[in-house]
PDB file of N, CA and C in Angstrom:
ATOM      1  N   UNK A   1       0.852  -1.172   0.000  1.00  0.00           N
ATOM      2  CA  UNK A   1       0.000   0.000   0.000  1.00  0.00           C
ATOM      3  C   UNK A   1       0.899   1.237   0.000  1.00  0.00           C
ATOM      4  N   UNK A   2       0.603   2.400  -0.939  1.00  0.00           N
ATOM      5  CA  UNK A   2       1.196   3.384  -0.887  1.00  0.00           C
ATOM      6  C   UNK A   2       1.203   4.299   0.575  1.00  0.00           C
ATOM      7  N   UNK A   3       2.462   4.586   0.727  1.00  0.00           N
ATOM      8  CA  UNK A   3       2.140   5.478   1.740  1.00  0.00           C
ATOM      9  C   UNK A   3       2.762   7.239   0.867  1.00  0.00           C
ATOM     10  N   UNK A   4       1.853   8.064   1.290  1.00  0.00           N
ATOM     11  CA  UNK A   4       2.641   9.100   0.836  1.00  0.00           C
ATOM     12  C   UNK A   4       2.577  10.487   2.100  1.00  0.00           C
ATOM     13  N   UNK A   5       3.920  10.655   2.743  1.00  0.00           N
ATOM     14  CA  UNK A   5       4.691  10.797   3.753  1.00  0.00           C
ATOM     15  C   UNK A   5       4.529  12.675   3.593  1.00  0.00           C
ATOM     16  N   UNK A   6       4.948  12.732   2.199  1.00  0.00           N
ATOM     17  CA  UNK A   6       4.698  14.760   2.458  1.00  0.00           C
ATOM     18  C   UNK A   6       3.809  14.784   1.017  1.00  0.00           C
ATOM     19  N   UNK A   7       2.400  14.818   1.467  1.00  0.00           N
ATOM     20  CA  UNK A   7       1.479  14.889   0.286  1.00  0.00           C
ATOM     21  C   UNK A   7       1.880  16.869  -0.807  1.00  0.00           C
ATOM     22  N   UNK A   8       1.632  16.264  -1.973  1.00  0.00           N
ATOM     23  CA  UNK A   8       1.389  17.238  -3.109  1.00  0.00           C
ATOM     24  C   UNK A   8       0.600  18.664  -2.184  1.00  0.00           C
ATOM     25  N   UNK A   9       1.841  20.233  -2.642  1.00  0.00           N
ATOM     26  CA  UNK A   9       1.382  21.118  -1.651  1.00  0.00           C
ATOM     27  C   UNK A   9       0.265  21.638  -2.371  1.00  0.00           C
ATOM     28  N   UNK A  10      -1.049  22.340  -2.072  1.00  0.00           N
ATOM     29  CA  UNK A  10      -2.045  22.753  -2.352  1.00  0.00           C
ATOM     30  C   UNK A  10      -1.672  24.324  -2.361  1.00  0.00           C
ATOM     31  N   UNK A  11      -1.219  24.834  -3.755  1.00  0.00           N
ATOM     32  CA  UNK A  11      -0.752  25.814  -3.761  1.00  0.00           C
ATOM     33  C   UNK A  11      -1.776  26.301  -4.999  1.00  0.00           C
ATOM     34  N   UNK A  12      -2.990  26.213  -5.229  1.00  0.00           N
ATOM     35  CA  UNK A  12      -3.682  26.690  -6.382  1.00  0.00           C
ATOM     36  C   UNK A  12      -4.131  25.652  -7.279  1.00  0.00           C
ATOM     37  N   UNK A  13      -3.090  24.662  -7.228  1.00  0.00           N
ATOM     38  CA  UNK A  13      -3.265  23.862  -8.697  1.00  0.00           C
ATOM     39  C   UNK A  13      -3.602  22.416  -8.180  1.00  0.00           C
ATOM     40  N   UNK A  14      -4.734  21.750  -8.740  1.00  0.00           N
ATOM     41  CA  UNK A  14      -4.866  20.618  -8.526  1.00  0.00           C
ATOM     42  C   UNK A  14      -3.949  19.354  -8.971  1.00  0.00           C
ATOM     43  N   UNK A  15      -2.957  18.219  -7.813  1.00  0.00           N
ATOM     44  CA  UNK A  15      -2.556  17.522  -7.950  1.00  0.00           C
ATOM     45  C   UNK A  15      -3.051  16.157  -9.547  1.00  0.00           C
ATOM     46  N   UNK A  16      -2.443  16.434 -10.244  1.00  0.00           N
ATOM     47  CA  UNK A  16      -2.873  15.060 -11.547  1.00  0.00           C
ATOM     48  C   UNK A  16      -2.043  14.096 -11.082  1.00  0.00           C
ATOM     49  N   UNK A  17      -2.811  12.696 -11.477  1.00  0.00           N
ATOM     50  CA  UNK A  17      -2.154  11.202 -11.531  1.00  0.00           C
ATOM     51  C   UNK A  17      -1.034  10.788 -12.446  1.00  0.00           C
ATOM     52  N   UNK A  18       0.076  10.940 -12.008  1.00  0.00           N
ATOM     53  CA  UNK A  18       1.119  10.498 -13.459  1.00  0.00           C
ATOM     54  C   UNK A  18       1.639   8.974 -13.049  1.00  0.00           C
ATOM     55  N   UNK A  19       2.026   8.830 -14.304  1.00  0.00           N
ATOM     56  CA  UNK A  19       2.936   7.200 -14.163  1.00  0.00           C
ATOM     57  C   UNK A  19       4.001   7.283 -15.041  1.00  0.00           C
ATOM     58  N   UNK A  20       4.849   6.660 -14.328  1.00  0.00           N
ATOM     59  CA  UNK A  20       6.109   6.277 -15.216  1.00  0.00           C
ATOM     60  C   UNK A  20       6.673   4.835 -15.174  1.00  0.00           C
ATOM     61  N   UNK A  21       7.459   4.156 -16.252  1.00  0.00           N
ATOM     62  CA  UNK A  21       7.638   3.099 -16.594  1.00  0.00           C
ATOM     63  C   UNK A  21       9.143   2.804 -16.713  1.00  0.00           C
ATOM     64  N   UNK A  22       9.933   2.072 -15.616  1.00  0.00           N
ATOM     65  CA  UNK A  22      11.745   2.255 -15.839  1.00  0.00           C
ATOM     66  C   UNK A  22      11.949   1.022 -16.454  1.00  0.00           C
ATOM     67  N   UNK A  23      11.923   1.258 -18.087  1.00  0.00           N
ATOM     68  CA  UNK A  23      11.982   0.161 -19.051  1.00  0.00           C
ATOM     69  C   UNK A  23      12.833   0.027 -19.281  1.00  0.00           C
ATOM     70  N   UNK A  24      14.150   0.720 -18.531  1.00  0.00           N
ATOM     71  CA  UNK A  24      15.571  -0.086 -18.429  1.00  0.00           C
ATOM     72  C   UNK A  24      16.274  -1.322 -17.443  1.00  0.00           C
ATOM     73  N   UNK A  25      17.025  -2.200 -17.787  1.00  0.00           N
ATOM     74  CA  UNK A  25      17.551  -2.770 -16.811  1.00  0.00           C
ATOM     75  C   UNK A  25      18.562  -2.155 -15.959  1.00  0.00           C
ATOM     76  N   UNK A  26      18.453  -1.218 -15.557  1.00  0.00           N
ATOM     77  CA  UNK A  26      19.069  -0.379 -14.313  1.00  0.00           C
ATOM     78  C   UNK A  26      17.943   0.168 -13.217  1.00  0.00           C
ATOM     79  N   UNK A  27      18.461   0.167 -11.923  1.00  0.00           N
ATOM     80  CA  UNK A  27      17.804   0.732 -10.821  1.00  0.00           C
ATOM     81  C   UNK A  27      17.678   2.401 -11.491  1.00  0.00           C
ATOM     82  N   UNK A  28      16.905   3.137 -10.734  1.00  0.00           N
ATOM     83  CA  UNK A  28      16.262   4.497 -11.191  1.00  0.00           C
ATOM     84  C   UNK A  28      15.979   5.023  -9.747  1.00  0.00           C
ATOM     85  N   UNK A  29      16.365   6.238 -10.160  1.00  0.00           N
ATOM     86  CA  UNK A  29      16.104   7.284  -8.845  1.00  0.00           C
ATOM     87  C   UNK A  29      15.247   8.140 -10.003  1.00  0.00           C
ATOM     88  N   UNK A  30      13.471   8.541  -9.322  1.00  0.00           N
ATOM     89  CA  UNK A  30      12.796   8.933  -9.396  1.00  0.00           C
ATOM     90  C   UNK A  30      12.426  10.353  -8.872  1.00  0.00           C
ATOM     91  N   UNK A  31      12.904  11.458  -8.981  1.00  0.00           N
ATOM     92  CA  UNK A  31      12.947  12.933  -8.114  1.00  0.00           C
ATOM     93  C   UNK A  31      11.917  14.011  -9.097  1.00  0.00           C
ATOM     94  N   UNK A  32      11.412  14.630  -8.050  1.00  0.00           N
ATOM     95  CA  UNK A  32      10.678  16.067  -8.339  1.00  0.00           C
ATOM     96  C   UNK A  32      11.154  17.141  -7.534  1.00  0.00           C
ATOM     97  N   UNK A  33      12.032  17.729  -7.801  1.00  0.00           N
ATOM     98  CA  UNK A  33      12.745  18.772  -7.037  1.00  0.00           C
ATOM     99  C   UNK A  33      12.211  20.652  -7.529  1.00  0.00           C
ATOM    100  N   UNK A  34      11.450  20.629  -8.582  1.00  0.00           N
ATOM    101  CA  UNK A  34      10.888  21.739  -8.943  1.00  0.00           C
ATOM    102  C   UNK A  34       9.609  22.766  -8.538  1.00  0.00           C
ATOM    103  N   UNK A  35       8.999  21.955  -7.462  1.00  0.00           N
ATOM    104  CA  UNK A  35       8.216  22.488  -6.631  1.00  0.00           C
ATOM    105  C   UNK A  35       8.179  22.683  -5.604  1.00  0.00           C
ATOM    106  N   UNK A  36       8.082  24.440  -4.799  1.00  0.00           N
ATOM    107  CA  UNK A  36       8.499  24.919  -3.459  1.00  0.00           C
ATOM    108  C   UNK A  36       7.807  24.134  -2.498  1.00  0.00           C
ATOM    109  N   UNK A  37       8.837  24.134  -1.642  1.00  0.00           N
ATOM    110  CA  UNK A  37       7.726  23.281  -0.281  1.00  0.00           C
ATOM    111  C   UNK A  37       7.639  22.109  -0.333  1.00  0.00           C
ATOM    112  N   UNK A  38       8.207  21.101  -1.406  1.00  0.00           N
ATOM    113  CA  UNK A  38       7.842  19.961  -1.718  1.00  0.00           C
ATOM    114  C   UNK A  38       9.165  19.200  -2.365  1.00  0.00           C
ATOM    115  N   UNK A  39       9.208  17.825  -1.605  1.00  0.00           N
ATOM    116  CA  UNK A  39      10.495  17.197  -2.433  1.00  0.00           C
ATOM    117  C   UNK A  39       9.875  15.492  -2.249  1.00  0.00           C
ATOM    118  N   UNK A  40      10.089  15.143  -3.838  1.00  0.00           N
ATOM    119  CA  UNK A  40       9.698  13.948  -4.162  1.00  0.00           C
ATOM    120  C   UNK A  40      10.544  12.772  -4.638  1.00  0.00           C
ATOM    121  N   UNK A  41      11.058  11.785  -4.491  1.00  0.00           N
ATOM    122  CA  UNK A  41      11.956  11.006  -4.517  1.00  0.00           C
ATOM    123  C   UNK A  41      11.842   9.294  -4.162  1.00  0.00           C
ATOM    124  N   UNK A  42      11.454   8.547  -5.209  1.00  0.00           N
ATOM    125  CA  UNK A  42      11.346   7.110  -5.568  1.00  0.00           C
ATOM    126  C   UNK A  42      12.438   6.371  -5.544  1.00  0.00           C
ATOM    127  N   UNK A  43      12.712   4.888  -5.875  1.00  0.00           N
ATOM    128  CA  UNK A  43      13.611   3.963  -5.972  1.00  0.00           C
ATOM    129  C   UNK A  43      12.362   3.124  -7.135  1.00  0.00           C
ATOM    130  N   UNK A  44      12.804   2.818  -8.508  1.00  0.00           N
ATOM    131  CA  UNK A  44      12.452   2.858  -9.825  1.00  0.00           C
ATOM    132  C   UNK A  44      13.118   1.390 -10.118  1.00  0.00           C
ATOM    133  N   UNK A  45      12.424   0.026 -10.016  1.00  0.00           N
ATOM    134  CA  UNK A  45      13.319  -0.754  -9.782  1.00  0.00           C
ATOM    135  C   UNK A  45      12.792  -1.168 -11.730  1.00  0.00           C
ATOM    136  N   UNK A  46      13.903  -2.126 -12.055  1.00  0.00           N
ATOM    137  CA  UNK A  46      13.522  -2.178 -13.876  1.00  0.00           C
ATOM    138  C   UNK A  46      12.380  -2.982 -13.802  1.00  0.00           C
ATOM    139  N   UNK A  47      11.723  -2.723 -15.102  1.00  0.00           N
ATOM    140  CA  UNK A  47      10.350  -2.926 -15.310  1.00  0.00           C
ATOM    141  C   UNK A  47       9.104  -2.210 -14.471  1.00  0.00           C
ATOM    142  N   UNK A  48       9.675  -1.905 -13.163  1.00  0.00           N
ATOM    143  CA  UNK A  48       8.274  -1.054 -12.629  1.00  0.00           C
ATOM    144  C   UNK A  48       7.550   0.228 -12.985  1.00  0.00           C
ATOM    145  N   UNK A  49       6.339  -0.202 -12.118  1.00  0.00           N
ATOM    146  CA  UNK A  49       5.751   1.373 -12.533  1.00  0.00           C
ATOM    147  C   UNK A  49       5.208   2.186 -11.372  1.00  0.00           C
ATOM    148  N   UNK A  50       5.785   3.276 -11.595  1.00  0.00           N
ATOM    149  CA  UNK A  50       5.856   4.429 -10.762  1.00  0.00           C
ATOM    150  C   UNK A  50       4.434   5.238 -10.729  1.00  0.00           C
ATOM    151  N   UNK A  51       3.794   5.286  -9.827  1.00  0.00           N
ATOM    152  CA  UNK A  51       2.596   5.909  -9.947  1.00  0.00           C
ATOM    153  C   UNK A  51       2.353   6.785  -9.080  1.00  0.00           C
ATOM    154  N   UNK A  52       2.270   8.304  -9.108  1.00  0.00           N
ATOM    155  CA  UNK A  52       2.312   9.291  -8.284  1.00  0.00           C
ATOM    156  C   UNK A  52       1.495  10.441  -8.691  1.00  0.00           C
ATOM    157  N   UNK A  53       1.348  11.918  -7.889  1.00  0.00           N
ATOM    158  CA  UNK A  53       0.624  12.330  -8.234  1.00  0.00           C
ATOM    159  C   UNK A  53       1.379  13.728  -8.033  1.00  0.00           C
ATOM    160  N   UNK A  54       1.556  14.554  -8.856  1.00  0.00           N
ATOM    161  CA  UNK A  54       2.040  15.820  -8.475  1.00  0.00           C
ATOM    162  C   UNK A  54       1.286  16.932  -9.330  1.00  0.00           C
ATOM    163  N   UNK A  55       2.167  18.049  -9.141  1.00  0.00           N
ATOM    164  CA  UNK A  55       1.327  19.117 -10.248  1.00  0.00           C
ATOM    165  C   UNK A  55       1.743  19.183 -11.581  1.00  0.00           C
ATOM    166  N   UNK A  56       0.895  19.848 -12.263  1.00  0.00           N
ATOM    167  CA  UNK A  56       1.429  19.549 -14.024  1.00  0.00           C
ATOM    168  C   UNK A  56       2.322  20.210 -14.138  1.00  0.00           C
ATOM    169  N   UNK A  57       2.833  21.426 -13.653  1.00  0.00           N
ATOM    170  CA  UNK A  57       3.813  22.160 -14.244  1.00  0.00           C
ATOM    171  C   UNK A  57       5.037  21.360 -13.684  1.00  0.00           C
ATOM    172  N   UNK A  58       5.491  20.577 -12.658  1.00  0.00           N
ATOM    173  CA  UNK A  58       6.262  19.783 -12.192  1.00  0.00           C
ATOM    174  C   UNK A  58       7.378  18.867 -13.351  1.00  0.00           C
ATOM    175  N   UNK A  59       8.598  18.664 -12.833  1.00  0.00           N
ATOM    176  CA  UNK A  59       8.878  17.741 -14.227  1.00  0.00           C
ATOM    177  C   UNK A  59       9.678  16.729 -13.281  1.00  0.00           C
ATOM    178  N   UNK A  60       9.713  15.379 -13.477  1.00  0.00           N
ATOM    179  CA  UNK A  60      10.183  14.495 -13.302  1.00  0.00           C
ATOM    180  C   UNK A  60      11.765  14.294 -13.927  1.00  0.00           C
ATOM    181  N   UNK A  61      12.697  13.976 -12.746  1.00  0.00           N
ATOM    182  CA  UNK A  61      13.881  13.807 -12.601  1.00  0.00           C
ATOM    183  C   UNK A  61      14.305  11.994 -12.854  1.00  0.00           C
ATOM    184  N   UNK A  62      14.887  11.485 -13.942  1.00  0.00           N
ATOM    185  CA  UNK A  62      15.746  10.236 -13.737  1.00  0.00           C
ATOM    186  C   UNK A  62      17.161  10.427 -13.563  1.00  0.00           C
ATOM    187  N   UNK A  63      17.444   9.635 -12.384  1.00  0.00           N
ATOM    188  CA  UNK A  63      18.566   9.375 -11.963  1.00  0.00           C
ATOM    189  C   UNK A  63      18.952   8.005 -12.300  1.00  0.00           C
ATOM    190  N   UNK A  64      20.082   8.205 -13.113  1.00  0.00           N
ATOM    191  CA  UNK A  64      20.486   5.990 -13.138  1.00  0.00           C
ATOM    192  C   UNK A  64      21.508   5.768 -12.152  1.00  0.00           C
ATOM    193  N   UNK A  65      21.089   4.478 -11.705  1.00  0.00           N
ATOM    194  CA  UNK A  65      21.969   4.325 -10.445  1.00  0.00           C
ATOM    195  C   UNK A  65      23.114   3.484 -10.967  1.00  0.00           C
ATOM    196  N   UNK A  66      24.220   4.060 -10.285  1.00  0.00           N
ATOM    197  CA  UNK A  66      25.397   3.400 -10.952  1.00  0.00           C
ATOM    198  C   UNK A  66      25.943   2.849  -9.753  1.00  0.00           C
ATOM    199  N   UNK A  67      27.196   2.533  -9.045  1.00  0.00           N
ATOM    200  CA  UNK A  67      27.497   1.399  -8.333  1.00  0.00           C
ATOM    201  C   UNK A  67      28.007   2.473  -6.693  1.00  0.00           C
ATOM    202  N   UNK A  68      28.448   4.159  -6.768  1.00  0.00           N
ATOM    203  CA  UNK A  68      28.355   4.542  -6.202  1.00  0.00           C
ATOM    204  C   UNK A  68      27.855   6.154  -6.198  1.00  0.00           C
ATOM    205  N   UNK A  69      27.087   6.379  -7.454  1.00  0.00           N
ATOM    206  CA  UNK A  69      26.374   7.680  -7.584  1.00  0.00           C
ATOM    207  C   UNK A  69      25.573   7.317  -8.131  1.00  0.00           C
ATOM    208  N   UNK A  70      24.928   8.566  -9.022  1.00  0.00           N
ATOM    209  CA  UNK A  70      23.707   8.921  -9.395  1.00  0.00           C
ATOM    210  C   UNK A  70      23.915   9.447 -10.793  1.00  0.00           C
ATOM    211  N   UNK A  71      23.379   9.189 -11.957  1.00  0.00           N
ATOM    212  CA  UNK A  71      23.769  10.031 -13.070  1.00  0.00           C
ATOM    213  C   UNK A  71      22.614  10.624 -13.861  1.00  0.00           C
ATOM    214  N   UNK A  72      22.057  11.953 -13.676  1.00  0.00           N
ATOM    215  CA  UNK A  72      20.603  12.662 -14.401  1.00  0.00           C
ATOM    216  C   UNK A  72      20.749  12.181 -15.379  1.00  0.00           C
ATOM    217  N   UNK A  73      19.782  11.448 -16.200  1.00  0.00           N
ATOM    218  CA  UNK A  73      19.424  10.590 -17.215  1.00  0.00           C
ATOM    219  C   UNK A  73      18.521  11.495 -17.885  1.00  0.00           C
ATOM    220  N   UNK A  74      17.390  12.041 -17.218  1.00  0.00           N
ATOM    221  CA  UNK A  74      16.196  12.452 -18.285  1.00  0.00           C
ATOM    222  C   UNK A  74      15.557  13.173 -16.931  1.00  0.00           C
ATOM    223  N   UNK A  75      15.197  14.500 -17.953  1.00  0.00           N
ATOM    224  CA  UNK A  75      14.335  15.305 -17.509  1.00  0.00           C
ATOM    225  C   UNK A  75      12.916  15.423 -18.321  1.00  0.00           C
ATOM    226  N   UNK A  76      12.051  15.025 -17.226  1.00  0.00           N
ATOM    227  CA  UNK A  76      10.317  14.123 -17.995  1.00  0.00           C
ATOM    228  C   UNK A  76       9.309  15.714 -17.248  1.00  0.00           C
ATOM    229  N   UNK A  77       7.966  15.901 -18.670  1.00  0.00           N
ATOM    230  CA  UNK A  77       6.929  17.283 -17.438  1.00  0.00           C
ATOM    231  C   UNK A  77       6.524  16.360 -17.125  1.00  0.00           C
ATOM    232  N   UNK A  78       5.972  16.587 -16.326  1.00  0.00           N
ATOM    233  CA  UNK A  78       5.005  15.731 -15.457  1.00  0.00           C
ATOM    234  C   UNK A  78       3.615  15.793 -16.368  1.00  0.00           C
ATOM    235  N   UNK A  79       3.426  16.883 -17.279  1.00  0.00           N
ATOM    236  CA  UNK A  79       2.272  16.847 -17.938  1.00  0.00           C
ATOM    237  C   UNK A  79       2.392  16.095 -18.907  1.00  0.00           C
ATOM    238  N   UNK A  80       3.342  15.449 -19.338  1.00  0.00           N
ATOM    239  CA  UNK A  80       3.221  14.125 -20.344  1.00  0.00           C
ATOM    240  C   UNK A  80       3.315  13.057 -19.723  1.00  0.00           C
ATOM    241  N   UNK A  81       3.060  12.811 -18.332  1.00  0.00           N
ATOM    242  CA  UNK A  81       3.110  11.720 -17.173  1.00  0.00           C
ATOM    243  C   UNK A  81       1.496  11.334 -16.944  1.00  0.00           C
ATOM    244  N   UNK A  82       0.976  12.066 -17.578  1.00  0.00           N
ATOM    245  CA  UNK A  82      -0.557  11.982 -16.705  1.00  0.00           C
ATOM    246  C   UNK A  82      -1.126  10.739 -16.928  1.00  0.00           C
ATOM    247  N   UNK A  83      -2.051  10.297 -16.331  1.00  0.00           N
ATOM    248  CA  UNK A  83      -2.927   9.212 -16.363  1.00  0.00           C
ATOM    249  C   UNK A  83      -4.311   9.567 -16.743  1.00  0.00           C
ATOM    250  N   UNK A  84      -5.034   9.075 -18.518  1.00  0.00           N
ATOM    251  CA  UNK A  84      -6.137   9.765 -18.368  1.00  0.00           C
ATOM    252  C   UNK A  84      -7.237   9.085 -18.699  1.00  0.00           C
ATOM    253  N   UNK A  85      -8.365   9.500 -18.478  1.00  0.00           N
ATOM    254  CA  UNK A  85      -9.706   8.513 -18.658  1.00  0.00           C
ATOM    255  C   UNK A  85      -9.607   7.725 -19.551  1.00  0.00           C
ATOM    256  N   UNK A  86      -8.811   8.072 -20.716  1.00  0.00           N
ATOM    257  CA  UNK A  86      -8.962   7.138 -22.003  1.00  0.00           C
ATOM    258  C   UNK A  86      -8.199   6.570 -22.077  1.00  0.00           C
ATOM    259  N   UNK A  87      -7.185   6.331 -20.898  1.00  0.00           N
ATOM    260  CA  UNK A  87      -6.607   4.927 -21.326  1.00  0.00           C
ATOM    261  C   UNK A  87      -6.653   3.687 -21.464  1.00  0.00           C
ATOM    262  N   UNK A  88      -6.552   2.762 -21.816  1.00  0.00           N
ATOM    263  CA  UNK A  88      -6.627   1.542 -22.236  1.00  0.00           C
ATOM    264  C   UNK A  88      -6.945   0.870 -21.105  1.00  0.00           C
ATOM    265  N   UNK A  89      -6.581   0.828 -19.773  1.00  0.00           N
ATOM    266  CA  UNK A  89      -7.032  -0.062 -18.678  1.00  0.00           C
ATOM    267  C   UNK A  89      -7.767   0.565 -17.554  1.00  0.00           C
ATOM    268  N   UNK A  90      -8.811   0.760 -17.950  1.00  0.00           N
ATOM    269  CA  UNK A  90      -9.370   1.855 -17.026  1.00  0.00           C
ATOM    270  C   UNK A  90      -9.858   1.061 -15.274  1.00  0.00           C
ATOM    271  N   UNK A  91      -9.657  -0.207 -15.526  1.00  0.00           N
ATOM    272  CA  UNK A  91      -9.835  -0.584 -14.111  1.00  0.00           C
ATOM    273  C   UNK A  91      -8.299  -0.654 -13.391  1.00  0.00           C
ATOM    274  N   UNK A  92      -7.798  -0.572 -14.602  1.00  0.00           N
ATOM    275  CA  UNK A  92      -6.282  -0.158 -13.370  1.00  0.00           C
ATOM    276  C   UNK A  92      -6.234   0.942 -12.544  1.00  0.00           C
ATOM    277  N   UNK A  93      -6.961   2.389 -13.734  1.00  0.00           N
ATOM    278  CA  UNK A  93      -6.876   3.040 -13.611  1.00  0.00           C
ATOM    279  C   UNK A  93      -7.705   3.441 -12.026  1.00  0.00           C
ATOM    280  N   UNK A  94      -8.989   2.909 -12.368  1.00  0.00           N
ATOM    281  CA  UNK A  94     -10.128   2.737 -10.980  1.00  0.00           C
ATOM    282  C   UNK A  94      -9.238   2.271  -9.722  1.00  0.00           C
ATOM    283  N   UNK A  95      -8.179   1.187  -9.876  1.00  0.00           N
ATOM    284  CA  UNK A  95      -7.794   1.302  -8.937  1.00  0.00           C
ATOM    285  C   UNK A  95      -6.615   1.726  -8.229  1.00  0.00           C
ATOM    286  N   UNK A  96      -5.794   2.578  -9.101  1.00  0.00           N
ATOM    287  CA  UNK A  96      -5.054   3.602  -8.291  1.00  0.00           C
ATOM    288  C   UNK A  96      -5.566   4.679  -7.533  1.00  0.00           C
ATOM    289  N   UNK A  97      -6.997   5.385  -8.427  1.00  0.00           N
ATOM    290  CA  UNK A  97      -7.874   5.994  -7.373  1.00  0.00           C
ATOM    291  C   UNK A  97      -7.745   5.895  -6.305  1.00  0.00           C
ATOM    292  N   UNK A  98      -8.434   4.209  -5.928  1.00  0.00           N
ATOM    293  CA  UNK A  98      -8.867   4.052  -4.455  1.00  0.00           C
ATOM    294  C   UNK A  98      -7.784   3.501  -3.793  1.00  0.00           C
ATOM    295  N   UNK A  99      -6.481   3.277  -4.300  1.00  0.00           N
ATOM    296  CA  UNK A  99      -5.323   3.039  -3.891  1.00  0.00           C
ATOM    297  C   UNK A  99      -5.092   4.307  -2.710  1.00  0.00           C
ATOM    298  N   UNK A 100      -4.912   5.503  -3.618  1.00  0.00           N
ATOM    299  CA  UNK A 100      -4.117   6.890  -3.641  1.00  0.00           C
ATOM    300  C   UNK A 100      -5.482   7.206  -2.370  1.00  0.00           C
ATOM    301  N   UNK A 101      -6.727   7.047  -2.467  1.00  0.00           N
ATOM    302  CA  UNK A 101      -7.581   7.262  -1.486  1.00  0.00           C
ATOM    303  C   UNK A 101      -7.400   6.978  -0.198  1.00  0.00           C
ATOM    304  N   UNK A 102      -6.567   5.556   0.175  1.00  0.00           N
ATOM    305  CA  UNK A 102      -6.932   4.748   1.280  1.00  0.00           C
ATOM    306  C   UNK A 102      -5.909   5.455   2.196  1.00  0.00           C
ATOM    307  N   UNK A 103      -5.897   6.034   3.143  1.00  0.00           N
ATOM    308  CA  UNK A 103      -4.593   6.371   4.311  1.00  0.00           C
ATOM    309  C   UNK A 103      -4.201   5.844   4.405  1.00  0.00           C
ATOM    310  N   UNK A 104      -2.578   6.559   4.772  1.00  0.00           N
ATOM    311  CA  UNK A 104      -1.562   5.521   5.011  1.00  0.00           C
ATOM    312  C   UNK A 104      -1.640   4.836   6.923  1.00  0.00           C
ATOM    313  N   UNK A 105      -1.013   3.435   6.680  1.00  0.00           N
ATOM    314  CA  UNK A 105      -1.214   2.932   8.170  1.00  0.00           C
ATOM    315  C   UNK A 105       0.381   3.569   8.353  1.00  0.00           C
ATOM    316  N   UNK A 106      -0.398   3.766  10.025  1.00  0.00           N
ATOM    317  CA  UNK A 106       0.535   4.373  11.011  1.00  0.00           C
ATOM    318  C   UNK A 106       1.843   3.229  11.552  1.00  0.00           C
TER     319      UNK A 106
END
């Protein structure tokens, strides 16, 4: 179950659903460092999918993990991250909803 620890800041703009896909065989560091007040940061293991929610103007940070750093790979907006009604699996989609809904346990 997701826990999410410093939720998306409510600064005007409504939080959208994005996903991302680390379709490399390397570990991935996942960062959003472009929004005040707010710092976002995954572990992107290969083949997974990253499902989060930030603001659109936001852009997603890849980091490839190498054996003792980090190397910026790709800078992603977050508005080509989105998750939207018309996608193809919409009961996946139904259930990140109520995923992203449920509180995190203490």
């Amino acid at each position: 179950m997701p826990q999410i620890l410093d939720p998306v800041p409510s600064n005007g703009s409504d939080p959208v659903l994005c996903c991302y896909v680390n379709a490399t065989s390397q570990i991935q560091i996942a960062r959003i460092t472009d929004v005040p007040n707010w710092y976002f940061e995954r572990v992107v293991f290969p083949g997974q999918r990253l499902i989060f929610e930030a603001i659109v103007t936001a852009h997603l940070e890849i980091h490839t993990g190498m054996m003792a750093s980090a190397i910026l790979s790709d800078t992603i907006p977050c508005s080509t991250l989105i998750v939207t009604e018309g996608d193809e699996d919409a009961s996946f989609r139904q259930e990140l909803r109520s995923i992203l809904a449920t509180p995190a346990e203490s």
